[in-house]
Protein backbone atom coordinates (compact mmCIF):
# COMPACT_ATOMS: atom_id res chain seq x y z
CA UNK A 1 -82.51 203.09 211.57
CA UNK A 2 -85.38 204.75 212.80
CA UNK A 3 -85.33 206.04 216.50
CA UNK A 4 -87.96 208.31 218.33
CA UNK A 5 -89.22 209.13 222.07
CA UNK A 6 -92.58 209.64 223.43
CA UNK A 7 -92.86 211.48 227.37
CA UNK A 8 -94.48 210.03 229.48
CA UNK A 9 -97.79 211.30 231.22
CA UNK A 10 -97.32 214.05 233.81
CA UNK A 11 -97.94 211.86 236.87
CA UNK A 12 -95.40 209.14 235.94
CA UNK A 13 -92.51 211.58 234.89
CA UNK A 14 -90.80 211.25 238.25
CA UNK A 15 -90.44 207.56 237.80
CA UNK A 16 -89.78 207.74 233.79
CA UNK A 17 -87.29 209.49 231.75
CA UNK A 18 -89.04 208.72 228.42
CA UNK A 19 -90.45 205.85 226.10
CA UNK A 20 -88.48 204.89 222.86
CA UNK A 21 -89.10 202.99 219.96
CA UNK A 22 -86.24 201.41 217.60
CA UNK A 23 -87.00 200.15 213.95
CA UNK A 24 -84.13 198.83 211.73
CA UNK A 25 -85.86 198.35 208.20
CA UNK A 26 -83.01 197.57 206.11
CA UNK A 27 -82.06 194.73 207.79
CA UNK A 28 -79.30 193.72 210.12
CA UNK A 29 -77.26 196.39 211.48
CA UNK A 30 -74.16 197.12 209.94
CA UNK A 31 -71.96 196.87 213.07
CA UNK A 32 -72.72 196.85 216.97
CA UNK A 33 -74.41 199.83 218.16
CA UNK A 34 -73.36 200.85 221.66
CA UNK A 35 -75.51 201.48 224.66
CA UNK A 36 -73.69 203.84 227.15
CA UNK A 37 -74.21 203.79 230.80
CA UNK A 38 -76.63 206.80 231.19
CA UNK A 39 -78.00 206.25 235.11
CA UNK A 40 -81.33 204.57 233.63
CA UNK A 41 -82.96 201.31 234.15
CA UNK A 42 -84.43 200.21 230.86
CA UNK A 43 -87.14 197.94 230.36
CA UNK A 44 -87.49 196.21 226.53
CA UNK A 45 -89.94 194.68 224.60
CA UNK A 46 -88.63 193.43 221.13
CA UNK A 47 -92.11 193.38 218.84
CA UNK A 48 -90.13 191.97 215.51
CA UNK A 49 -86.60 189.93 215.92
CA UNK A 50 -84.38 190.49 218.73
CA UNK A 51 -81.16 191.85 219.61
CA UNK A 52 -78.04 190.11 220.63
CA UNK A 53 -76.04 191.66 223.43
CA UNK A 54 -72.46 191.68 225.11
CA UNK A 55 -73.95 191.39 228.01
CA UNK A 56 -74.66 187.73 227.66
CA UNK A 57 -73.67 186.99 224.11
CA UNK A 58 -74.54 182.86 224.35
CA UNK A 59 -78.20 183.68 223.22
CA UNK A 60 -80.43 186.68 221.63
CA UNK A 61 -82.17 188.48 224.44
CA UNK A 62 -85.28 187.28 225.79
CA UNK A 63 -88.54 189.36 224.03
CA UNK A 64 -88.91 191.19 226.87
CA UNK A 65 -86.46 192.13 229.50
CA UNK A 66 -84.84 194.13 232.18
CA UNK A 67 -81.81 195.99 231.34
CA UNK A 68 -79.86 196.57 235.04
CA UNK A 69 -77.78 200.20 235.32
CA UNK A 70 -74.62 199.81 233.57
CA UNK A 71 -70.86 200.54 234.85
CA UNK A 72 -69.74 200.42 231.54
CA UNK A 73 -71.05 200.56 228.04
CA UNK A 74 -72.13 197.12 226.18
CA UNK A 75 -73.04 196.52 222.50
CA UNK A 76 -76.09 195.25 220.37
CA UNK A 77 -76.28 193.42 217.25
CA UNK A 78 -78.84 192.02 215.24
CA UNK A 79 -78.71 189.76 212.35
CA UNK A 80 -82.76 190.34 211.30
CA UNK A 81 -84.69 193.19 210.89
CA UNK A 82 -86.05 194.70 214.80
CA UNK A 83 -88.62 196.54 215.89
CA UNK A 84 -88.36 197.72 219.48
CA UNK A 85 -90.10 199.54 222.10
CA UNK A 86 -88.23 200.32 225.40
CA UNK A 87 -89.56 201.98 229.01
CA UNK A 88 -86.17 204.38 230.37
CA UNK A 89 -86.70 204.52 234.18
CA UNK A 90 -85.20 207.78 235.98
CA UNK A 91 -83.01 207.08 238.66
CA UNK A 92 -85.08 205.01 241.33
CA UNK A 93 -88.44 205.16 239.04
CA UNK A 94 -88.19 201.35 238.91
CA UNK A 95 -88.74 200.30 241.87
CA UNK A 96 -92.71 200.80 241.13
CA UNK A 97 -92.10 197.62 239.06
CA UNK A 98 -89.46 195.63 240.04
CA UNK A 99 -89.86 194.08 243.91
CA UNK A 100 -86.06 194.12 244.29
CA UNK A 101 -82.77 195.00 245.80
CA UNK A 102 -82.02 196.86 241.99
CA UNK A 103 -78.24 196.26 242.36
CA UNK A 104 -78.90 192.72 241.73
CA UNK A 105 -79.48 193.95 237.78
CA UNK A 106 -76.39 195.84 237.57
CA UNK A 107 -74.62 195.09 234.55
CA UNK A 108 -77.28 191.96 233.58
CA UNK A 109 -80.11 191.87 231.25
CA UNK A 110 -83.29 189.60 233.16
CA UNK A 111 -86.37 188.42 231.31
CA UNK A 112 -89.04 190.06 232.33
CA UNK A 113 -91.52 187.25 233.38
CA UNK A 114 -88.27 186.20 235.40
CA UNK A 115 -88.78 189.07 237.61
CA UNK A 116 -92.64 189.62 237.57
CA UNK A 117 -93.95 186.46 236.85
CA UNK A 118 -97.28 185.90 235.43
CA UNK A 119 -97.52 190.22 235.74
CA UNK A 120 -94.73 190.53 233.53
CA UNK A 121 -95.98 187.47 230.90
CA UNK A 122 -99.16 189.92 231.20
CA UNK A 123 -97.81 193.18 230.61
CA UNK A 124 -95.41 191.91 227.60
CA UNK A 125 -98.50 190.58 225.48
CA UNK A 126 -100.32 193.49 225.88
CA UNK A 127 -97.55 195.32 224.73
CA UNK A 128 -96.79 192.95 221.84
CA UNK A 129 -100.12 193.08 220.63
CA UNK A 130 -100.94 197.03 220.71
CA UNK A 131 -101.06 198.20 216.93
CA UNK A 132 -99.22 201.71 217.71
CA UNK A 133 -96.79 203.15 220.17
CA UNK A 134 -99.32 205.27 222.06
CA UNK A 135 -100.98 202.01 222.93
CA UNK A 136 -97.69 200.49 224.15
CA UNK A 137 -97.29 203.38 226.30
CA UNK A 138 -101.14 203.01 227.73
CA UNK A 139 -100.10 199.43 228.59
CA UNK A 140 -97.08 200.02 230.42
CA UNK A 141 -98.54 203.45 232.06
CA UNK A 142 -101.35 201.48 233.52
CA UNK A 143 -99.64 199.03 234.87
CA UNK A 144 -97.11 200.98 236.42
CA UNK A 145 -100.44 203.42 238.13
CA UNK A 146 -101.19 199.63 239.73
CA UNK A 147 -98.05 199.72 241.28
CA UNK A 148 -97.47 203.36 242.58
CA UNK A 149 -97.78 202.19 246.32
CA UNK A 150 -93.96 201.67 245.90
CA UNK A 151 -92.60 204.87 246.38
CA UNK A 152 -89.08 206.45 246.67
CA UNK A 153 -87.58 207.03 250.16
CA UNK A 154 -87.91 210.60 251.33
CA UNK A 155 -83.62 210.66 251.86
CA UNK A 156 -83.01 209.10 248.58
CA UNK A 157 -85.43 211.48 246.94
CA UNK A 158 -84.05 214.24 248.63
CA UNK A 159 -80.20 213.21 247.15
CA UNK A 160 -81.48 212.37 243.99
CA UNK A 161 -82.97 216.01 243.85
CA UNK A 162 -79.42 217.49 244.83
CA UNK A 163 -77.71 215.25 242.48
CA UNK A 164 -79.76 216.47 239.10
CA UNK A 165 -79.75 220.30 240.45
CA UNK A 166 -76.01 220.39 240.82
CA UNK A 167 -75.85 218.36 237.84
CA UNK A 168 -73.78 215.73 239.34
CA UNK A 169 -71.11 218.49 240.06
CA UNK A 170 -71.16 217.31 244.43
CA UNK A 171 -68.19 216.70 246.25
CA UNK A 172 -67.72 213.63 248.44
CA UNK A 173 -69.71 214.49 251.31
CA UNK A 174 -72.48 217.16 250.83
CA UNK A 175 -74.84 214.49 250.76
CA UNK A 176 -74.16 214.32 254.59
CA UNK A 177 -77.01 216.96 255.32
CA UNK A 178 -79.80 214.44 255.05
CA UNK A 179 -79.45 212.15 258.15
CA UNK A 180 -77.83 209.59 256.65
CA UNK A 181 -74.27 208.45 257.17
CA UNK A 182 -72.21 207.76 253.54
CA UNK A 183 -72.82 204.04 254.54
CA UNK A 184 -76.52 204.17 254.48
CA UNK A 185 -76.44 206.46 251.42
CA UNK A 186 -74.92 203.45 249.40
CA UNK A 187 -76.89 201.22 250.81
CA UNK A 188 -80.20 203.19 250.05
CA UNK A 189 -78.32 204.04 246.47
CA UNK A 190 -77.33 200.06 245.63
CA UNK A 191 -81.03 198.77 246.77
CA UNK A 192 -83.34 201.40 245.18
CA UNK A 193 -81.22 203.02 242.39
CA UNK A 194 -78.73 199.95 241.12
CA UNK A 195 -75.62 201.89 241.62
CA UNK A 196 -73.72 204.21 244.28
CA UNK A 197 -74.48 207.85 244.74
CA UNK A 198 -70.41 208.89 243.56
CA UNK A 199 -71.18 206.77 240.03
CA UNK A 200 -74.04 208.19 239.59
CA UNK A 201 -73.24 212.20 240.13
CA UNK A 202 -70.62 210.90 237.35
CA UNK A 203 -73.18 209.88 234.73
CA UNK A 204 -75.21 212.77 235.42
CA UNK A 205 -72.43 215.34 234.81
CA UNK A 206 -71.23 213.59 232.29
CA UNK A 207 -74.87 213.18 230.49
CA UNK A 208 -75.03 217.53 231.04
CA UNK A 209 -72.10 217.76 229.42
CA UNK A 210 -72.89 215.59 226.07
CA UNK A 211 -76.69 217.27 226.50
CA UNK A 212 -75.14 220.68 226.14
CA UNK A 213 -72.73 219.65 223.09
CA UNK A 214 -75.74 218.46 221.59
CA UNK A 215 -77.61 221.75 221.84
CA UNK A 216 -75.04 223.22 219.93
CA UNK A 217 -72.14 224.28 222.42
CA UNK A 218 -68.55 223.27 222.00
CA UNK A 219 -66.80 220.51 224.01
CA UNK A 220 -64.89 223.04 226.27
CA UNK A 221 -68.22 225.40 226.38
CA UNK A 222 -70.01 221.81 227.80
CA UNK A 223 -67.08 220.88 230.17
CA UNK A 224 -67.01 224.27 231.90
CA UNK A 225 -70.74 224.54 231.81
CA UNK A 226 -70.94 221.00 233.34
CA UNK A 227 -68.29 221.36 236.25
CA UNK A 228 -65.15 219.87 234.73
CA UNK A 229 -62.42 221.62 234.62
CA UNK A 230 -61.99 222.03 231.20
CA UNK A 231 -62.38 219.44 227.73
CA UNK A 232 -59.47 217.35 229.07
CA UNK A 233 -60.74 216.51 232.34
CA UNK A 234 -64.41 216.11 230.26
CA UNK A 235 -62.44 213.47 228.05
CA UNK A 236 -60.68 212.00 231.28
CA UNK A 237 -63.84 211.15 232.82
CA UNK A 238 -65.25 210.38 229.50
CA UNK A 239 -62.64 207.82 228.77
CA UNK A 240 -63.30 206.19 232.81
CA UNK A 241 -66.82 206.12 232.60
CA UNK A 242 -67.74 205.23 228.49
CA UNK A 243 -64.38 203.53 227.85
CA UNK A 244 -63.78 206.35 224.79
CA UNK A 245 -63.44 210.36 224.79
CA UNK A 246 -67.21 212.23 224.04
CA UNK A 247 -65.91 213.00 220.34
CA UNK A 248 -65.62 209.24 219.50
CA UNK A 249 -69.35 209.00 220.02
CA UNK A 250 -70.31 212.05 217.60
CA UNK A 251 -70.92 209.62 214.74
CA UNK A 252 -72.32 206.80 216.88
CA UNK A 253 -76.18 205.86 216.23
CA UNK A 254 -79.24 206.51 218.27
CA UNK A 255 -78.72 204.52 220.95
CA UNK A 256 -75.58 206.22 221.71
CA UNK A 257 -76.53 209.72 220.88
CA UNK A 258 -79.63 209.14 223.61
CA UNK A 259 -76.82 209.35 226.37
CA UNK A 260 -76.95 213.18 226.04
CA UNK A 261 -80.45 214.04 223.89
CA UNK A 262 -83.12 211.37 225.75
CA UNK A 263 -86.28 213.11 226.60
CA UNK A 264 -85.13 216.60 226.13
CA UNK A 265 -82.56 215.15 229.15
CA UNK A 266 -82.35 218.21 231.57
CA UNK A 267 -80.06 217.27 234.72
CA UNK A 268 -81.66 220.03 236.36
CA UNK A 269 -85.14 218.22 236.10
C-alpha cells in the first residue's frame, strides 16, 4: 500500500492539516485497516474502486464523501484495487465548505453532492479527472479560496489556539477566560468543530503523544512529554479514546500510523 501527504498552500494551512493520497496495487487489502479518531474532518474522493466502511457497512462508500469527526475508531475494507485522494480539515477548517451545524457528521460518512449539491458534483469531477495529485490539490484549493468568507469565530479560534499550545494538556475550566460560559463553548465546539472542547483536548494529547513516539522517543518519554502521568495513564486514555493501548497500533498501516505522523502533525501548530 502506497500512502503519501502533500501540505497545503500557506494561506489555507489554518483550515487544512494536509492532503493524502492512498493506492493499494496489489489488490484487496488483506484485512480492515483502521481509521482512528484524530480531531479531523476528512473529505474523500475515491479515483479507482471504493472502500467499504463500518460506518455504514450496507453499501461501499459513495465516490466522494464527507467523513464526520469520529468518537471512536471505524474500519475500511476493500475487495478491488483503490486509488484515493483525501482533503484532512484542522479542527474547524471545514466550515469554509460545509454550510452546517458539523456535529450533524459526527460519526457518519455523507456523499458529498449530498451536502454541496451541484458544487460538490462540480468539485468531485474535477478532482476525478486531474491526471496528478498536484492538480487534485489545485481543484480543491480553489474551491475552498471561493469559500473563505466563512471564517472561524474569534472565541473558538482563540480555544482552539490554547488547545494545540498546551497540547490538549487543559483542565476543565481554563477555557473560561474567553467570555464564554462552558455552555456556549460546546455549543460553539459541536456546531463549528463536530465535537466538544474536553474530547477534543483528548485527541490532541493523545495525537502529541503517538507524534513524539514516532519521532523516535519511548512510550513513557511521549506520555510525560505529552501531560500524562506516565505510559499507564497514556495506555488508559489510549484504550478510552482508540478502543486499544498505543503499542497495538505500532504495526497498523498508514491510515493508522497518520494518527500521530500526518503533516509533520505538531500540536503546538
Amino acid at each position: 500500500m502506497r500512502y503519501r501527504e502533500l501540505r497545503p498552500a500557506p494561506d489555507l494551512s489554518s483550515a487544512v492539516e494536509c492532503y493524502w493520497m492512498l493506492e493499494e496495487e496489489a489488490g484487496p487489502l488483506a484485512a480492515a485497516e483502521p481509521v482512528l479518531p484524530d480531531g479531523c474532518i476528512e473529505m474523500v474522493f475515491h479515483l479507482e474502486g471504493r472502500f467499504s466502511s463500518s460506518l455504514d457497512p450496507r453499501r461501499p462508500q459513495p465516490e466522494a464523501l464527507v467523513v464526520g469527526q469520529l468518537t471512536r475508531p471505524f474500519h475500511l475494507s476493500a475487495i478491488d484495487r483503490v486509488h484515493t485522494f483525501g482533503v484532512r480539515f484542522r479542527p474547524g477548517g471545514a466550515r469554509a465548505l460545509l454550510p452546517m451545524p458539523l456535529h450533524l457528521l459526527t460519526d457518519r460518512e455523507e456523499s458529498l453532492d449530498g451536502l454541496l449539491g451541484r458544487d460538490g458534483t462540480a468539485l468531485a469531477r474535477r478532482v476525478k479527472s486531474a491526471d496528478s495529485d498536484e492538480e487534485r490539490v489545485a481543484a480543491v484549493e480553489g474551491e475552498l479560496r471561493r469559500n473563505r468568507a466563512v471564517s472561524v469565530p474569534r472565541a473558538l479560534q482563540a480555544a482552539l489556539d490554547a488547545i494545540f499550545r498546551r497540547r490538549g494538556a487543559l483542565r476543565a475550566g481554563e477555557l473560561r477566560g474567553l467570555g464564554l460560559c462552558d455552555r456556549q463553548l460546546r455549543r460553539l465546539f459541536r456546531d463549528a468543530v463536530g465535537i466538544g472542547p474536553k474530547a477534543l483536548c483528548r485527541i490532541v494529547r493523545l495525537r502529541s503523544a503517538f507524534a513524539a513516539h514516532q519521532a523516535g522517543a519511548g512510550w513513557t518519554e511521549a506520555a510525560l512529554g505529552a501531560g500524562f502521568c506516565d505510559q499507564a495513564h497514556l495506555a488508559r486514555e489510549a484504550r478510552a479514546v482508540l478502543g486499544a493501548p498505543p503499542s497495538a497500533f505500532e504495526e497498523r498501516g498508514p491510515l493508522a500510523a497518520a494518527f500521530g505522523v500526518a503533516a509533520d502533525f505538531d500540536p503546538a501548530l
